[in-house]
Protein backbone atom coordinates (compact mmCIF):
# COMPACT_ATOMS: atom_id res chain seq x y z
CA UNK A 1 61.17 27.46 39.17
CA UNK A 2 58.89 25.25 37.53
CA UNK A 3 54.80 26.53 37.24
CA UNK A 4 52.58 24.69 39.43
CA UNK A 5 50.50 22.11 37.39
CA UNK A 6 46.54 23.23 37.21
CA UNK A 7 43.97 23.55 39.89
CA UNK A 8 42.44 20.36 38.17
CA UNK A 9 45.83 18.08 38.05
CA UNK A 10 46.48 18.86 41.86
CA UNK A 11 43.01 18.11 43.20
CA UNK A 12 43.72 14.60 40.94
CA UNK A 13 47.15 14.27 42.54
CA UNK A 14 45.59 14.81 45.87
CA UNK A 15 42.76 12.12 45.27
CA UNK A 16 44.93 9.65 43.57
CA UNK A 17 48.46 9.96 44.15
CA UNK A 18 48.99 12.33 47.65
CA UNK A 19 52.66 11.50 47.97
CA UNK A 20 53.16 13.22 44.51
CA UNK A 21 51.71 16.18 45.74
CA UNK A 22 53.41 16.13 48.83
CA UNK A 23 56.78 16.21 47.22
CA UNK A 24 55.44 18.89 44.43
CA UNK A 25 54.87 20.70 47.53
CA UNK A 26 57.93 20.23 49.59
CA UNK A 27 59.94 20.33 46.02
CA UNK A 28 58.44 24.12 45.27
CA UNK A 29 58.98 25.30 49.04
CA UNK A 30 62.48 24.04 48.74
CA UNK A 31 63.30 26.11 45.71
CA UNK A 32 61.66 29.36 47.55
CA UNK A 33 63.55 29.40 50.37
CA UNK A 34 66.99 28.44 48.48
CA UNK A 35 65.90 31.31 46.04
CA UNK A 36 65.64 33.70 48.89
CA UNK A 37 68.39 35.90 49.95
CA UNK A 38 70.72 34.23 52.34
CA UNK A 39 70.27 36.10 55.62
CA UNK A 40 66.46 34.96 54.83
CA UNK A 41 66.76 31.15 54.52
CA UNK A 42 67.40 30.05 58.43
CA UNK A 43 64.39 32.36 59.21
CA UNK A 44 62.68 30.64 56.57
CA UNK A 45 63.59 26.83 57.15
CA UNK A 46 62.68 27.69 61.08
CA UNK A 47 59.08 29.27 59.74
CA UNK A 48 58.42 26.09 57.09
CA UNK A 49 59.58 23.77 60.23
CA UNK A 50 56.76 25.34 62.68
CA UNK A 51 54.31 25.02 59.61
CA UNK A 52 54.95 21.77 59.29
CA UNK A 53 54.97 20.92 62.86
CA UNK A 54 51.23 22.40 62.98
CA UNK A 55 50.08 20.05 59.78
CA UNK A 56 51.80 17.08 61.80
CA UNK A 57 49.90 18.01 64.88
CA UNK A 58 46.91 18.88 63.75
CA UNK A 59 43.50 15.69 63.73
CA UNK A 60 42.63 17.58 60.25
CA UNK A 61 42.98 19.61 57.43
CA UNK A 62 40.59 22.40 58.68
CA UNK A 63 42.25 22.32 62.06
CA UNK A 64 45.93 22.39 60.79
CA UNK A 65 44.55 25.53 58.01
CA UNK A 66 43.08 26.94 61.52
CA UNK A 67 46.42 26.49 63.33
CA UNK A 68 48.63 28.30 60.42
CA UNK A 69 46.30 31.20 60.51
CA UNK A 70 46.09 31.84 63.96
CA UNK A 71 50.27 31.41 63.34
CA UNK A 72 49.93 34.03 61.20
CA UNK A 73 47.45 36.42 63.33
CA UNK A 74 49.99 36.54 65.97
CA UNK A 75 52.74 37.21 63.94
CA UNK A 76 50.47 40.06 62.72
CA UNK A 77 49.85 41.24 65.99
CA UNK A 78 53.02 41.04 67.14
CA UNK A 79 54.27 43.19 64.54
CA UNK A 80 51.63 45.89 64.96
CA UNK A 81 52.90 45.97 68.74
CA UNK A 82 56.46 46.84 67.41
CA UNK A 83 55.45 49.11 64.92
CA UNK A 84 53.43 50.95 68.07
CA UNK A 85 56.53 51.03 69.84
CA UNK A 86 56.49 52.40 73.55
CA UNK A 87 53.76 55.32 72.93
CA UNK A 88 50.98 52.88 71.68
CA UNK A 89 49.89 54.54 69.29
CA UNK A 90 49.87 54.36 65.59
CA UNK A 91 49.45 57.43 63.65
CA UNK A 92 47.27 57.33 61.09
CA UNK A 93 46.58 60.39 58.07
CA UNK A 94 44.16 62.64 58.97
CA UNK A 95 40.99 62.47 56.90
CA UNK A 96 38.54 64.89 55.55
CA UNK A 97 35.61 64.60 57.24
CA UNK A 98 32.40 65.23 55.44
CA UNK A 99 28.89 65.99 56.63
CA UNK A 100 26.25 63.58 55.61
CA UNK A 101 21.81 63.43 55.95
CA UNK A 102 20.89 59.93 56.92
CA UNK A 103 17.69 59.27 55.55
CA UNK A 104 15.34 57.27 57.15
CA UNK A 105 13.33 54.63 55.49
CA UNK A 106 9.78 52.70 56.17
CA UNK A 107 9.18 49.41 56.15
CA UNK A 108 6.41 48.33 53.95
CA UNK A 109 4.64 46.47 56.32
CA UNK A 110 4.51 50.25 58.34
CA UNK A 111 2.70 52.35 55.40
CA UNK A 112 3.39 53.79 51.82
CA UNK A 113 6.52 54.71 50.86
C-alpha cells in the first residue's frame, strides 16, 4: 500500500483540492479492508458504511469526530459487557499493596514552611 503523503501535503490537499483527499482517503480504506482476511471484509465494509453514514449526517467536522467516538465507546462497552459474561465481574491480578505516610503540607499564606 502506498505511504500516506506528509502531514503538510494533506492539510494543502484539504485547503485546496478536498476531493483529492477524499479519494486518498477512500483509495487507502479500500486497500485495508481488501488486505484484510476475508471473513473480515463484510464486517469491515458494514463498519466503514456506518462511519461514513455518521460524517454524512453529521452539521460538522467536530460533531461527525464526536459521533465516531461515541461509535467507538459503545463498541467498547459493549465488549467489556461480554467479556463480564453472566457473573459481572472482571477479574483483575491481585496487587501488592503497600503502606504509605501522607505528608501534609502548609500553604504559604498559613506560616513558614
Amino acid at each position: 500500500m502506498p505511504s500516506l503523503p506528509s502531514f503538510e501535503k494533506m492539510r494543502e490537499m484539504a485547503q485546496n483540492d478536498p476531493q483529492a483527499l477524499e479519494r486518498l482517503r477512500q483509495m487507502h480504506i479500500n486497500k485495508l479492508i481488501h488486505a484484510a482476511p476475508e471473513h473480515l471484509r463484510q464486517r469491515l465494509q458494514g463498519l466503514q458504511f456506518q462511519i461514513d453514514a455518521q460524517r454524512r449526517l453529521s452539521k460538522t467536522p467536530m460533531a461527525s469526530c464526536l459521533q465516531i467516538s461515541k461509535m467507538m465507546h459503545d463498541s467498547l462497552h459493549s465488549l467489556g459487557t461480554y467479556i463480564k459474561g453472566s457473573t459481572g465481574q472482571i477479574e483483575l491480578p491481585q496487587t501488592e499493596q503497600v503502606e504509605a505516610k501522607v505528608l501534609s503540607f502548609r500553604r504559604k499564606d498559613q506560616g513558614n514552611l
